[in-house]
N, C-alpha and C. Protein backbone atom coordinates (compact mmCIF):
# COMPACT_ATOMS: atom_id res chain seq x y z
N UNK A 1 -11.01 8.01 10.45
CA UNK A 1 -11.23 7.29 9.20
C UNK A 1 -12.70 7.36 8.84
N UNK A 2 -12.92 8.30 8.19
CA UNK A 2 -14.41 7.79 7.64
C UNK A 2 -14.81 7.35 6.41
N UNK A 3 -13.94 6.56 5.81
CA UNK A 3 -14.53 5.32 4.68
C UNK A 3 -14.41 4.51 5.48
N UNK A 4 -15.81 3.74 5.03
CA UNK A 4 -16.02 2.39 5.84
C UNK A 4 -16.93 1.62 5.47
N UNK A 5 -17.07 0.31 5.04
CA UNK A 5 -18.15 -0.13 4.64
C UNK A 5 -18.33 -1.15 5.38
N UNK A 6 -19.63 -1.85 5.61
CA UNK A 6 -20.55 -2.59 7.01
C UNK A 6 -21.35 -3.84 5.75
N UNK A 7 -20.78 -4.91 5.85
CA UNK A 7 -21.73 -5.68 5.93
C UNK A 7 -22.56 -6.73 7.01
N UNK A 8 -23.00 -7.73 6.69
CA UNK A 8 -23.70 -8.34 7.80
C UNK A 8 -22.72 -8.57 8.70
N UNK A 9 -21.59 -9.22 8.73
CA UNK A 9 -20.99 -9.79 9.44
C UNK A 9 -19.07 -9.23 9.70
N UNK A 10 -18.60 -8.23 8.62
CA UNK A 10 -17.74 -7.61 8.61
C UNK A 10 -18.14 -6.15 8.42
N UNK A 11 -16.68 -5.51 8.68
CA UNK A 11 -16.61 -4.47 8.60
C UNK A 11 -15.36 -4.16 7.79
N UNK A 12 -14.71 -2.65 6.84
CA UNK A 12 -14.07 -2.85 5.90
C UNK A 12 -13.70 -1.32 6.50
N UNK A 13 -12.08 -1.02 6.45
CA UNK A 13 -11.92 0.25 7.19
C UNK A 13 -10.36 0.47 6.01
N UNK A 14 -10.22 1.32 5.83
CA UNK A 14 -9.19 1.57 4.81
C UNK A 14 -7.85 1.34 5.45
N UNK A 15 -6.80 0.61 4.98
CA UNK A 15 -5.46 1.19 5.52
C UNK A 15 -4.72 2.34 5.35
N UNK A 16 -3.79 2.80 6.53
CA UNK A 16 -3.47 3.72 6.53
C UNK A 16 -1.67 3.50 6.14
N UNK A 17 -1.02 4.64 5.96
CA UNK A 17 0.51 4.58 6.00
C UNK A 17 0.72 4.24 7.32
N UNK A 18 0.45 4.75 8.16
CA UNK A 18 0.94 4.49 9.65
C UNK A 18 0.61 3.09 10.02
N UNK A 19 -0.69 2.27 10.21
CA UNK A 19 -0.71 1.11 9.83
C UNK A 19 0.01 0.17 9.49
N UNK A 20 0.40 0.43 7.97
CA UNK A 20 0.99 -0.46 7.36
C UNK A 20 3.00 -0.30 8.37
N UNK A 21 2.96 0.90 7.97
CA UNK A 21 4.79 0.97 8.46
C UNK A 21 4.81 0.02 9.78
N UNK A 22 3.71 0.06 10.76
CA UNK A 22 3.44 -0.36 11.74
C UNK A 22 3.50 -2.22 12.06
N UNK A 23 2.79 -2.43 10.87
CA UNK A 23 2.68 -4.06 10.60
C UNK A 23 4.17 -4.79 10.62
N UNK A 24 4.59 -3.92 9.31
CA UNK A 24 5.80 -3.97 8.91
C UNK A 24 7.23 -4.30 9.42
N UNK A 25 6.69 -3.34 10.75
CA UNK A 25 7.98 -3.36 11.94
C UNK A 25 7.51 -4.30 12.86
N UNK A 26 6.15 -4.92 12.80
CA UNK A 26 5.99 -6.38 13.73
C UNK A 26 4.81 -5.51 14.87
N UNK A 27 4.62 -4.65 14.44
CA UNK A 27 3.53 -3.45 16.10
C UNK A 27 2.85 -3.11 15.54
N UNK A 28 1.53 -3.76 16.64
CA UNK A 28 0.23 -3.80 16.36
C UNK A 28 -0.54 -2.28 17.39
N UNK A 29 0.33 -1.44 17.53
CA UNK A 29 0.33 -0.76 19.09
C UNK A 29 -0.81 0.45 18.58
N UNK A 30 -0.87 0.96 17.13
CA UNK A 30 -1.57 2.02 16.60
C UNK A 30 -3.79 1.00 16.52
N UNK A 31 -3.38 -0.06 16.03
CA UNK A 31 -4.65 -0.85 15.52
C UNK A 31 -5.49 -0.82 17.14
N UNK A 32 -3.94 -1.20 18.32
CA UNK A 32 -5.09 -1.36 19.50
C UNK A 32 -6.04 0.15 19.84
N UNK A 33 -4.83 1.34 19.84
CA UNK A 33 -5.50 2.59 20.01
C UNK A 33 -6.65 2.53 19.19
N UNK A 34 -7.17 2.14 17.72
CA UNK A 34 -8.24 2.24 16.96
C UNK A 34 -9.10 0.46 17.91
N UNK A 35 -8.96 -0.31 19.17
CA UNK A 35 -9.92 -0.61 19.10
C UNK A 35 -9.69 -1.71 18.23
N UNK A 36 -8.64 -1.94 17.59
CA UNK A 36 -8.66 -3.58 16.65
C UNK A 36 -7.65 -4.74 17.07
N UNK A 37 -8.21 -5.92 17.18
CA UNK A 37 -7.36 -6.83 17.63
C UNK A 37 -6.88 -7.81 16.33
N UNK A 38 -5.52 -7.54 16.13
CA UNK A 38 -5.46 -8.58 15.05
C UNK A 38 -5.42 -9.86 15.02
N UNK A 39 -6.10 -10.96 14.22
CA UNK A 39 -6.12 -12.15 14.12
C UNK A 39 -5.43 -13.21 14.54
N UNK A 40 -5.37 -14.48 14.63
CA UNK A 40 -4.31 -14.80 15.31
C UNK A 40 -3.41 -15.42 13.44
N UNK A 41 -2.31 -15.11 13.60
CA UNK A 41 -1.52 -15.30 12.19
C UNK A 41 -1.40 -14.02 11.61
N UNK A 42 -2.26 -12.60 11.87
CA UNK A 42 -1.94 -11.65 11.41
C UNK A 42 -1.14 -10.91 11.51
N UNK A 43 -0.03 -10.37 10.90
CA UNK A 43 0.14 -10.16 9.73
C UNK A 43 0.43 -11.74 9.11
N UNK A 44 0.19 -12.26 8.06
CA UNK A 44 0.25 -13.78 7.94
C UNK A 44 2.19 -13.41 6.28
N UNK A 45 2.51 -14.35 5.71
CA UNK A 45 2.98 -13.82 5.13
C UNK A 45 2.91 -12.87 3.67
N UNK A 46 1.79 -13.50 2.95
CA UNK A 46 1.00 -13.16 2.41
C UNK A 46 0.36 -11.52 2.29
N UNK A 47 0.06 -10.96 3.52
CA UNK A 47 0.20 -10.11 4.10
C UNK A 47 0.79 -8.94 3.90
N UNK A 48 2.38 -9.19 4.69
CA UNK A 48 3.85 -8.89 4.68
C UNK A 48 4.57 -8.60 3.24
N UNK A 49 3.78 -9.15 2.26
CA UNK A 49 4.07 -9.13 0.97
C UNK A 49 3.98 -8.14 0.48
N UNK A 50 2.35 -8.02 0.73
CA UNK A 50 1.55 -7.01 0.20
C UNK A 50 1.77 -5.67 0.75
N UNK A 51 1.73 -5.41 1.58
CA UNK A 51 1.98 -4.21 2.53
C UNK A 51 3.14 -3.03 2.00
N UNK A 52 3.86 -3.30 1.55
CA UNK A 52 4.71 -2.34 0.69
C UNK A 52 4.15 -1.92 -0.63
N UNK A 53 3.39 -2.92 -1.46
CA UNK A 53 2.64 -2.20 -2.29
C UNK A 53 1.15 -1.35 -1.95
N UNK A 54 1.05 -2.10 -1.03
CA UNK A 54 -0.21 -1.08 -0.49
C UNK A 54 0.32 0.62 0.14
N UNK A 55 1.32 0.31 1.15
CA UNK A 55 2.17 1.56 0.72
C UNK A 55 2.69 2.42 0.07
N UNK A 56 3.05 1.79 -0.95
CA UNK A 56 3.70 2.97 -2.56
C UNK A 56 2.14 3.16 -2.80
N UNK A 57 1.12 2.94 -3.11
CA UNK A 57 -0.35 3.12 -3.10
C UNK A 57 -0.89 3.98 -2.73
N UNK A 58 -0.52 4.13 -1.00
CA UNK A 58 -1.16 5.25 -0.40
C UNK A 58 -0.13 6.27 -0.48
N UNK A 59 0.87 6.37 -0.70
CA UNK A 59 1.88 7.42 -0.88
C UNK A 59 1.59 8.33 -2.03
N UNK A 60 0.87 7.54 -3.16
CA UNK A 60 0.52 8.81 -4.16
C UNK A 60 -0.66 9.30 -3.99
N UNK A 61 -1.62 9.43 -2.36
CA UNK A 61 -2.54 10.18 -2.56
C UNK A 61 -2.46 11.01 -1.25
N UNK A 62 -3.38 12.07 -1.02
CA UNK A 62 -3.57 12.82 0.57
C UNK A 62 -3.70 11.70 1.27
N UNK A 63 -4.81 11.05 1.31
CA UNK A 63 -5.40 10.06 1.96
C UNK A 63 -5.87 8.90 1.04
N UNK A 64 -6.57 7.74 2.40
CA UNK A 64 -7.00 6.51 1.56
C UNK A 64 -8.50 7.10 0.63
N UNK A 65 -8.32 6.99 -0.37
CA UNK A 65 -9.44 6.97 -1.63
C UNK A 65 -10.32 5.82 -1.63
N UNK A 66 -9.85 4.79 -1.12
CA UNK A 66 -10.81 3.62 -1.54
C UNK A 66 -10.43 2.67 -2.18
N UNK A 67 -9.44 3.15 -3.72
CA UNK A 67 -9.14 2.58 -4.36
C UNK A 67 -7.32 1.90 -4.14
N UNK A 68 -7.35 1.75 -2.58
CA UNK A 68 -5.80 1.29 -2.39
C UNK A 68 -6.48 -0.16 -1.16
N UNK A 69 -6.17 -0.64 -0.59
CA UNK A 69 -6.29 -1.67 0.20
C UNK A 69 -6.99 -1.53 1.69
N UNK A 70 -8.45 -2.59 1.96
CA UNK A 70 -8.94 -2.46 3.01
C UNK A 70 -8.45 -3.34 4.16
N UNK A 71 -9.09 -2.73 5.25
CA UNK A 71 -8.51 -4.07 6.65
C UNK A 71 -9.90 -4.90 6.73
N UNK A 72 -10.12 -6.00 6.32
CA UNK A 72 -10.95 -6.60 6.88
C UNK A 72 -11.42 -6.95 8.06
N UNK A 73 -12.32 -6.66 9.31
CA UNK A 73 -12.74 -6.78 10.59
C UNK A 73 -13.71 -7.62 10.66
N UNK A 74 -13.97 -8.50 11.61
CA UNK A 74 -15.02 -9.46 12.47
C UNK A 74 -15.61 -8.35 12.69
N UNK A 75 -16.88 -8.00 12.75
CA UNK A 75 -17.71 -6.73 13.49
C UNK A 75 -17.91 -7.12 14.93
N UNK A 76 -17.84 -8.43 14.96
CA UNK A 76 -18.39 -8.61 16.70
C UNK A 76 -17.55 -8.59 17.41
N UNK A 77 -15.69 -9.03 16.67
CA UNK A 77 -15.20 -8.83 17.36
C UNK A 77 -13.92 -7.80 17.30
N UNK A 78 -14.17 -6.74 16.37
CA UNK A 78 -13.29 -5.75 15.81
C UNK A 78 -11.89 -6.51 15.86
N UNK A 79 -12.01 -7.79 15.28
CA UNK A 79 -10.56 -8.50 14.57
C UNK A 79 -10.34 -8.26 13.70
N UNK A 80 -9.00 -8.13 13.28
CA UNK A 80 -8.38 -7.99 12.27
C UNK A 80 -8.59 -9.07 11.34
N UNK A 81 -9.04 -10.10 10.16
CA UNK A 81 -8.74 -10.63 9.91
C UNK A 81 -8.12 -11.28 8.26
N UNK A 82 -8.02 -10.08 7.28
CA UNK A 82 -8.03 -10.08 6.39
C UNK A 82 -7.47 -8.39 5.72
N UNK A 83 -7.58 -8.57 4.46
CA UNK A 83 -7.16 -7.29 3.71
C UNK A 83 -7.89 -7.19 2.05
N UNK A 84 -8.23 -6.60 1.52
CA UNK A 84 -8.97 -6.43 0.72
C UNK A 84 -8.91 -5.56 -0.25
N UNK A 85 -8.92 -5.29 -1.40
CA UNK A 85 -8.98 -3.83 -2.25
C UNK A 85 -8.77 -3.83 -3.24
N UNK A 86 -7.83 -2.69 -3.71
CA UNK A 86 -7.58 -2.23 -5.14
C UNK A 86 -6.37 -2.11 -5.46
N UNK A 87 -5.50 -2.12 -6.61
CA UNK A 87 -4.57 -2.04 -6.72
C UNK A 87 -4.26 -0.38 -7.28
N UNK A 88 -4.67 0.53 -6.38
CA UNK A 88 -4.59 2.07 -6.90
C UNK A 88 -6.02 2.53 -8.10
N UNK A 89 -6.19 3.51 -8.61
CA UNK A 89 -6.54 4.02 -8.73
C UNK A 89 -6.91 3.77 -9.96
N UNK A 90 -8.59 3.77 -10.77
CA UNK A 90 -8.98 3.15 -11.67
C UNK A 90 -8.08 3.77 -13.23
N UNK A 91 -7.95 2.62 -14.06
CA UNK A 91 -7.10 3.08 -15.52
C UNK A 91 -8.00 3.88 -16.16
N UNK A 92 -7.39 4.33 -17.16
CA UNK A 92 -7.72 4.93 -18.63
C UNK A 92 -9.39 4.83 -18.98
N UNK A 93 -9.90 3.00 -18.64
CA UNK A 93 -10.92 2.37 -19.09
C UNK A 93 -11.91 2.35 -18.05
N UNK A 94 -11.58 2.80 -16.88
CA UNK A 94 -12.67 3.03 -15.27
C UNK A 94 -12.25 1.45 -14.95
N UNK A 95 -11.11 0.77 -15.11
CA UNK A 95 -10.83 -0.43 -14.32
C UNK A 95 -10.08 -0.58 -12.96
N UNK A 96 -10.59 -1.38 -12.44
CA UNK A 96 -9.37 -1.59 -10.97
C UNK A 96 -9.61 -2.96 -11.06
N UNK A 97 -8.23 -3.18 -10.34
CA UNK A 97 -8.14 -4.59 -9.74
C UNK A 97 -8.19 -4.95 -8.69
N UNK A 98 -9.03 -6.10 -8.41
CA UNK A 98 -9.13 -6.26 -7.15
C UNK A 98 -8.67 -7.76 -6.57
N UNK A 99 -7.71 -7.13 -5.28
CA UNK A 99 -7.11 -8.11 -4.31
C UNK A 99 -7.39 -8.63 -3.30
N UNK A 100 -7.30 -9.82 -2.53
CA UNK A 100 -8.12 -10.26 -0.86
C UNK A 100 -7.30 -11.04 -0.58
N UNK A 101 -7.25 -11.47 0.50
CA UNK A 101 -6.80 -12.27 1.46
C UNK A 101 -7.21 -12.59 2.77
N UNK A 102 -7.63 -13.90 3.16
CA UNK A 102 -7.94 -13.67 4.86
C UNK A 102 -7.03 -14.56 5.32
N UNK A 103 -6.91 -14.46 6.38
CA UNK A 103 -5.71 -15.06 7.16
C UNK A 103 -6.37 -16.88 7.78
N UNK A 104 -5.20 -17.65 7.54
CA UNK A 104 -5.64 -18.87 7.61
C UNK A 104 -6.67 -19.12 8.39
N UNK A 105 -6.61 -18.82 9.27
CA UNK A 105 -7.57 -19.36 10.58
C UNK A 105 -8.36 -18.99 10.80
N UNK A 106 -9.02 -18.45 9.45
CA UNK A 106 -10.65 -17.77 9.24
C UNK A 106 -10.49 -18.24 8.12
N UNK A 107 -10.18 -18.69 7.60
CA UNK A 107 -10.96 -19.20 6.17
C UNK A 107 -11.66 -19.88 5.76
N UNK A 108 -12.53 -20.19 5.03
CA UNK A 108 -13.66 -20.98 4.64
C UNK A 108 -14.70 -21.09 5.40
N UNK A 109 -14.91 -19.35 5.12
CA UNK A 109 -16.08 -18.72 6.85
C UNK A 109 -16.96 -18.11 5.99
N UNK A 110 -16.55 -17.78 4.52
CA UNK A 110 -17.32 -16.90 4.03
C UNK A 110 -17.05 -15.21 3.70
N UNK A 111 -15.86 -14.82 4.20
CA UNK A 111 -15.70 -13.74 4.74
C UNK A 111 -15.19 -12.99 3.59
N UNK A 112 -14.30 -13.76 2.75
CA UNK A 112 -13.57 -12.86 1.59
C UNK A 112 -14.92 -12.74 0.42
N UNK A 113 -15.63 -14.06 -0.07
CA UNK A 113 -16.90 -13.50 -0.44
C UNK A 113 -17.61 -12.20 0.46
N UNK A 114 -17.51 -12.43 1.02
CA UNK A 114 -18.88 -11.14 1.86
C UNK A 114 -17.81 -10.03 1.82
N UNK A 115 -16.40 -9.71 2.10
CA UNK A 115 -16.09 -8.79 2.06
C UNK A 115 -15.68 -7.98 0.23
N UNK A 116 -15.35 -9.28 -0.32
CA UNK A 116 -15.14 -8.49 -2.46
C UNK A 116 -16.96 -8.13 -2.23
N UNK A 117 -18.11 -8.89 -1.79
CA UNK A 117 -19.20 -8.21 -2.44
C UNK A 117 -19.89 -6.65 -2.04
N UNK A 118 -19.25 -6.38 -0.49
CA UNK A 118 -19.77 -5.43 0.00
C UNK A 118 -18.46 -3.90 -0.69
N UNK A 119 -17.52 -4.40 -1.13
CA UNK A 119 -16.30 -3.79 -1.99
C UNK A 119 -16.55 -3.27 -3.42
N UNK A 120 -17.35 -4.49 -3.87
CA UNK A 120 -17.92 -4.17 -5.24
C UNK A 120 -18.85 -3.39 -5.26
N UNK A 121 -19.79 -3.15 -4.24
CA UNK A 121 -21.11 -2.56 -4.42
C UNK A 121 -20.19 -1.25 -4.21
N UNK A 122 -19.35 -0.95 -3.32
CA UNK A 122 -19.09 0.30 -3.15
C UNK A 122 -18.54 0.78 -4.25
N UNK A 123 -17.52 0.12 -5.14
CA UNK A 123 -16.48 0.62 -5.73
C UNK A 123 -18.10 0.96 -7.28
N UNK A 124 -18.68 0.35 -7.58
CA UNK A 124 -19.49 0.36 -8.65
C UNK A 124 -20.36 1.99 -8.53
N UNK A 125 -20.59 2.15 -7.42
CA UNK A 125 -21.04 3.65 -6.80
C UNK A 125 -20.21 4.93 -6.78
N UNK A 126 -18.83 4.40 -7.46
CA UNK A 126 -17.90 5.16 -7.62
C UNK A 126 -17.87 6.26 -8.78
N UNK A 127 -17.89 7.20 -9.46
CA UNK A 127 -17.95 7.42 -10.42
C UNK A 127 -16.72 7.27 -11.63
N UNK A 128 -17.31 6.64 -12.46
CA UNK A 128 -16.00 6.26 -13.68
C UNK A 128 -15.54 5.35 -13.93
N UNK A 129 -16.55 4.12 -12.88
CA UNK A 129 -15.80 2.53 -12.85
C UNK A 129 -17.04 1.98 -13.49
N UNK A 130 -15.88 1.36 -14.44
CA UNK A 130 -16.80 0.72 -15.13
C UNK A 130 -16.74 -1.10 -15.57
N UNK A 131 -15.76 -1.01 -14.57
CA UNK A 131 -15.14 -3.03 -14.69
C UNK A 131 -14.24 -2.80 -13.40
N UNK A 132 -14.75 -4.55 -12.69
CA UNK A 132 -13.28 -4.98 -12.06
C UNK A 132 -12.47 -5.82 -12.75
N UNK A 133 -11.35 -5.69 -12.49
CA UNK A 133 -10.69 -6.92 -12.48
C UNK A 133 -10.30 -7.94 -11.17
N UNK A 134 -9.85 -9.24 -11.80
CA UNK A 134 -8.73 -9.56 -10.81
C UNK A 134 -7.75 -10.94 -11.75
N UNK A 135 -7.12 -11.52 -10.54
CA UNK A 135 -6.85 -12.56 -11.35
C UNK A 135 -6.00 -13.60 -10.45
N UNK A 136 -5.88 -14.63 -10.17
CA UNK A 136 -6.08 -15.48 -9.15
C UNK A 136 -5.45 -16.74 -10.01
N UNK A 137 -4.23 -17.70 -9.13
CA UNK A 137 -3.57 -18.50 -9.73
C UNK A 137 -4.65 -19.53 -10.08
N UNK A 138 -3.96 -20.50 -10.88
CA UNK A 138 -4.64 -21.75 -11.53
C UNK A 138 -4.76 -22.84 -10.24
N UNK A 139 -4.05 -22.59 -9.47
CA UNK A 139 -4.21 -23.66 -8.01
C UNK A 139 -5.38 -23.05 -7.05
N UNK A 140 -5.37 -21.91 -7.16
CA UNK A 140 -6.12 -21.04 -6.32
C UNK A 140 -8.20 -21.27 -6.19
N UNK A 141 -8.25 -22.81 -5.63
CA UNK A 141 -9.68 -23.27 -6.16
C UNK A 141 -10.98 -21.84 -5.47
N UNK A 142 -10.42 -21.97 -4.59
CA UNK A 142 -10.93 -20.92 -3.70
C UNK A 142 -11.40 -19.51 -4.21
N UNK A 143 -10.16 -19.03 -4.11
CA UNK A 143 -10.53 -17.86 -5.24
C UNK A 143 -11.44 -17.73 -6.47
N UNK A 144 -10.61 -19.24 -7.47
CA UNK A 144 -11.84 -19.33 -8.73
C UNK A 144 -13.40 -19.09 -7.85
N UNK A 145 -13.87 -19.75 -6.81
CA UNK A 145 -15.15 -20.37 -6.61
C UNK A 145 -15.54 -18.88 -6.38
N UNK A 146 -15.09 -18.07 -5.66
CA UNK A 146 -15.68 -16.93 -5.39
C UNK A 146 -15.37 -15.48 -6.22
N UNK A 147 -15.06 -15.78 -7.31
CA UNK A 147 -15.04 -14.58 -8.39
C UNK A 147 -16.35 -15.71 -8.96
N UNK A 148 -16.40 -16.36 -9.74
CA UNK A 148 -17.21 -17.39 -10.33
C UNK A 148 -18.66 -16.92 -9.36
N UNK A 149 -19.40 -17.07 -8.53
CA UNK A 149 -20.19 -16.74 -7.61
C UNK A 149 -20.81 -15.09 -7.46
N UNK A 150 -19.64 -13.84 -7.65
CA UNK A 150 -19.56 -13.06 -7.59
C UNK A 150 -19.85 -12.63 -9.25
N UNK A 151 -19.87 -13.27 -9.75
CA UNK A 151 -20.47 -13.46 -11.28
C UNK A 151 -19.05 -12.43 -12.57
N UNK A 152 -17.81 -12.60 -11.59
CA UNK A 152 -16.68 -12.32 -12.42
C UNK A 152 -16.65 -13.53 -13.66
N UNK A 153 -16.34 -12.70 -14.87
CA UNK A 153 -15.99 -13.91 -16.26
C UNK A 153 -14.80 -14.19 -16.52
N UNK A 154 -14.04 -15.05 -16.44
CA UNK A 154 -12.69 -15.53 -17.37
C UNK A 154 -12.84 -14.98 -18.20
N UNK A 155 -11.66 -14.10 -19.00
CA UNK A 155 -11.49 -13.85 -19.89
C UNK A 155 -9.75 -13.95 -20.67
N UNK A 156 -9.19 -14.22 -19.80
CA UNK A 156 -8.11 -14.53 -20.07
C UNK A 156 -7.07 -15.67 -19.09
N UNK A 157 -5.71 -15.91 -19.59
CA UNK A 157 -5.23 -17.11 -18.57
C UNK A 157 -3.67 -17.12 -19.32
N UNK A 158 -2.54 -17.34 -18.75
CA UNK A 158 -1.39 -17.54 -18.70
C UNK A 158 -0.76 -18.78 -17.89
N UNK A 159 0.18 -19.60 -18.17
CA UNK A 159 1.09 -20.63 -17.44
C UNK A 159 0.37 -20.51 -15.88
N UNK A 160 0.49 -19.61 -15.48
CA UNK A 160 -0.04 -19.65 -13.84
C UNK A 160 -1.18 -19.05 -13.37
N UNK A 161 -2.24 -18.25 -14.14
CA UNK A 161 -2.81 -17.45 -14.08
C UNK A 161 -4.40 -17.20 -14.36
N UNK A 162 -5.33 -17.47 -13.66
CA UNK A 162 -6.50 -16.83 -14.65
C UNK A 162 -6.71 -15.12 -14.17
N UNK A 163 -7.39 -14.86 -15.41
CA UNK A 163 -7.83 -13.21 -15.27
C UNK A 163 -9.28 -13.38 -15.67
N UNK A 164 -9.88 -12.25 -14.54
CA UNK A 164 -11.53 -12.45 -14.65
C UNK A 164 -11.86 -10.90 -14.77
N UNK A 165 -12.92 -10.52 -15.33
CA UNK A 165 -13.28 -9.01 -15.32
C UNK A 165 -15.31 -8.98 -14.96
N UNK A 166 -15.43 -8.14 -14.16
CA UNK A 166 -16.89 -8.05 -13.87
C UNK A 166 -16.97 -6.59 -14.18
N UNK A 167 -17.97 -6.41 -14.94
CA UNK A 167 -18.42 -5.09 -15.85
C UNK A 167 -19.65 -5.18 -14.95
N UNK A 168 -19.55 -3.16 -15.14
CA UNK A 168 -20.95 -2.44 -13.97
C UNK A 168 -22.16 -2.86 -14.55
């Protein structure tokens, strides 16, 4: 795997098909060969959700691009503890959307901030991107606080929904 991005305190390693099929079936047996211990709750359900779309994702390319879903890692302790990314491959307009999650029993560590900002810097270095998106329920305080921080704008909102966009 050589996409990878390093910040202070995580590390960001792309998922793979094998990976994911792997999660999927409950075996963590490929992550130990790479050296990763997953979290405790990982795969969480949340997760489990996601993982099939992150799959149809990586299925329409050779390999991971960047623009399909990361594994979030502890660097100190090559844990698994999170997932991170894009929802495929930027539109028409150089947009992607971007998704996170960390698994309960790391949360409110800091980690999904530090991992969307070290994500953004990469994806902005990309050529042709020219906005993120995302968009994060109306209960979701958490989320708001750290698009809000990350200096994403509301720009739109539905029954359950806000949508935020951060331009390069």
């Amino acid at each position: 795997m050589s996409l990878q991005i390093q910040t202070d305190r995580l590390k960001l390693l792309p998922f793979t098909i094998q990976i994911c099929e792997e999660a999927l079936s409950c075996s963590t047996s490929f992550l130990a060969d790479l050296g990763i211990t997953p979290g405790y709750g990982w795969p969480d359900l949340e997760t489990l959700d996601t993982l099939p779309r992150i799959l149809n994702h990586l299925n329409k390319v050779k390999y991971p691009s960047g623009f399909e879903s990361w594994m979030v890692l502890n660097k100190s302790t090559n844990t698994l503890i999170g997932d991170i990314g894009f929802k495929g491959l930027p539109n028409e307009y150089g947009e992607i959307d971007l998704g996170y999650g960390i698994i309960k029993s790391e949360t409110q560590k800091g980690y999904a901030k530090e991992a969307a900002s070290g994500l953004i810097e990469w994806a902005f270095k990309q050529t042709g991107i020219k906005a993120i998106t995302a968009g994060c329920s109306k209960e979701n305080l958490a989320s708001k606080q750290i698009l809000t921080f990350l200096n994403f704008k509301k720009f739109g909102e539905d029954q359950e929904m806000f949508y935020w966009k951060l331009m390069k």
